[in-house]
Protein backbone atom coordinates (compact mmCIF):
# COMPACT_ATOMS: atom_id res chain seq x y z
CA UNK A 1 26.89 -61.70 37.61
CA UNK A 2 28.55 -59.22 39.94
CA UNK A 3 30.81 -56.98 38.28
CA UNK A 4 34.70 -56.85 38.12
CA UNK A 5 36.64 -55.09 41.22
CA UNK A 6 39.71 -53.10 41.16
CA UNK A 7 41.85 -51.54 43.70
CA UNK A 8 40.36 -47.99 44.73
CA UNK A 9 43.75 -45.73 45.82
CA UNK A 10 40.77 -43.97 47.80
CA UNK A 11 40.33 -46.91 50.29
CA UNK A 12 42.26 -49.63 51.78
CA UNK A 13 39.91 -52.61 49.80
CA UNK A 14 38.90 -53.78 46.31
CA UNK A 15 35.85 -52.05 45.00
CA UNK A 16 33.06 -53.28 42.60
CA UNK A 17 33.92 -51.47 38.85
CA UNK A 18 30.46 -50.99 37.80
CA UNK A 19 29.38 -50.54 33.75
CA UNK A 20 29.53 -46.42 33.20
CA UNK A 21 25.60 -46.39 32.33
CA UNK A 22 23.11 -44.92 34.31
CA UNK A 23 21.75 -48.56 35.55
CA UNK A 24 25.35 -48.69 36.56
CA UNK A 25 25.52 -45.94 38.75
CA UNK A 26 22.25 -46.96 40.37
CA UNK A 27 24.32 -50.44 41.41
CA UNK A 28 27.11 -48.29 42.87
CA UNK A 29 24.89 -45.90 44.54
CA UNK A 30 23.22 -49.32 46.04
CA UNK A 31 26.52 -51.08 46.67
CA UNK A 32 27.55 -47.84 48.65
CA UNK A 33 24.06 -48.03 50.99
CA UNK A 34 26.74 -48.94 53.91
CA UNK A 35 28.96 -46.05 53.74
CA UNK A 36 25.63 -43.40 53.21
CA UNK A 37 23.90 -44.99 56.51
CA UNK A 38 27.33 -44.12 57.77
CA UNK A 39 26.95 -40.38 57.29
CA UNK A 40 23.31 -40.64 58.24
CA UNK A 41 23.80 -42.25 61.47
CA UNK A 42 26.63 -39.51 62.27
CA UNK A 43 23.72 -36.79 60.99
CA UNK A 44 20.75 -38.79 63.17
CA UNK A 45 23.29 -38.35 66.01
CA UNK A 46 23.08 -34.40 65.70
CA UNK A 47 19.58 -34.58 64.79
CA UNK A 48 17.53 -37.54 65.86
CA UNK A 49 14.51 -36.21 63.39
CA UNK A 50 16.62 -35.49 60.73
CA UNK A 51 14.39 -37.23 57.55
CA UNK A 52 14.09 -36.37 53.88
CA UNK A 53 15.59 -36.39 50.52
CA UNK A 54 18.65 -34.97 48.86
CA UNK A 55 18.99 -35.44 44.99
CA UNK A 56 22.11 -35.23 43.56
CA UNK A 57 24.22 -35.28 40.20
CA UNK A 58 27.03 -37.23 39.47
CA UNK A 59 29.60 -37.30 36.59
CA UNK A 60 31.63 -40.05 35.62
CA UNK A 61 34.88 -39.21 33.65
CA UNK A 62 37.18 -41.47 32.10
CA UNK A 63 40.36 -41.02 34.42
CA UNK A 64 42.95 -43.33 33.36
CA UNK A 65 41.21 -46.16 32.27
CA UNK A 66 38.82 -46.04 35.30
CA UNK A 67 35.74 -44.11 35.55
CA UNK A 68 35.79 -42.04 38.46
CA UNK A 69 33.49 -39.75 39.94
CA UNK A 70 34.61 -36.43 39.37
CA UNK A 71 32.02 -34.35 40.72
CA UNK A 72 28.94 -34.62 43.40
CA UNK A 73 26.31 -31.77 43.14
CA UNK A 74 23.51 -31.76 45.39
CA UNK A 75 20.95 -30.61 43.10
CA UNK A 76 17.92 -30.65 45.74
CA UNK A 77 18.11 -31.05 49.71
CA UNK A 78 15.27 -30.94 52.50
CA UNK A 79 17.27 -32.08 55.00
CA UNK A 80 18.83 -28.61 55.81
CA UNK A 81 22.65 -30.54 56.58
CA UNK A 82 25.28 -29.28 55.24
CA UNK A 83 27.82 -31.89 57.14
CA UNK A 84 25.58 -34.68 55.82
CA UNK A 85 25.41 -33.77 51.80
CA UNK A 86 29.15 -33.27 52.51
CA UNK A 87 29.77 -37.08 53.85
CA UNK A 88 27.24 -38.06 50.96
CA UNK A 89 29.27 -36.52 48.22
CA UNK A 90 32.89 -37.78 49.60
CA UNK A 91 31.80 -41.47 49.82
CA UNK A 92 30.26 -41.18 46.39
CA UNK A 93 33.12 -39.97 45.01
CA UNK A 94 34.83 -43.46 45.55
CA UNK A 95 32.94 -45.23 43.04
CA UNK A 96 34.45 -46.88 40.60
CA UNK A 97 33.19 -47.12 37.00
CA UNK A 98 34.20 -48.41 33.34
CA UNK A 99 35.44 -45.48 31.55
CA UNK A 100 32.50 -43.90 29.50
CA UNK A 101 32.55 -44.11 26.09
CA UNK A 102 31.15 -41.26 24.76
CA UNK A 103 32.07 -38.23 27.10
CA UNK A 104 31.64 -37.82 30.61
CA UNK A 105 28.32 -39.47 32.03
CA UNK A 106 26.12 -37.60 34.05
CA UNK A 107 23.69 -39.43 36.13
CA UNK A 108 21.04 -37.99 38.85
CA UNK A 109 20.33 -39.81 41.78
CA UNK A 110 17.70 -39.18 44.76
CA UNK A 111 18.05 -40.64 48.25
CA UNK A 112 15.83 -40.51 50.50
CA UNK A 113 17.02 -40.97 54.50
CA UNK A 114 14.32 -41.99 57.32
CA UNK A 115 15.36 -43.47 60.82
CA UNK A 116 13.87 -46.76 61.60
CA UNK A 117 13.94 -45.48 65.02
């Protein structure tokens, strides 16, 4: 079962709220494939052999009664774009969580970007 949605003030459309767990943030990092193909497309466009990973760190705070992404670090990058890792982080920081329950949740996450091309 898919979980709730709730409007985002961040975007124009309803957004999946996702449990504030680390297997949760692994569904919204999933759910957000779309808009981090976005920025890679826009980075392939500069650099048509752009490949490799970034790993990041993201922390979930309870904002409200939503848990919101409060900060993006890019822990690790081989990609050598800055304009990239700065899309990355300002679509991740749209995702929408449960509030956590004990304390801010902090979650790392490693993508990995390779044109099919």
């Amino acid at each position: 079962m898919k979980p709730p949605t709730v409007d985002n003030p961040m975007q124009s459309r309803s957004q999946t709220v996702w449990p504030a767990t680390a297997d949760g943030v692994d569904g919204a990092v999933h759910e957000a494939q779309g808009w981090l193909r976005y920025c890679y497309g826009r980075a392939l466009a500069r650099d048509p052999s752009l490949r490799g990973i970034v790993d990041l760190s993201l922390v979930v705070r309870d904002e409200g009664g939503i848990g919101r992404v409060v900060s993006v670090d890019v822990i690790d990058a081989d990609l050598d774009d800055a304009d990239l890792e700065e899309c990355l982080v300002s679509k991740l920081e749209r995702l929408a969580f449960d509030p956590p329950l004990d304390g801010d949740l902090v979650v790392d996450e490693r993508l990995r970007f390779e044109s099919t091309e």
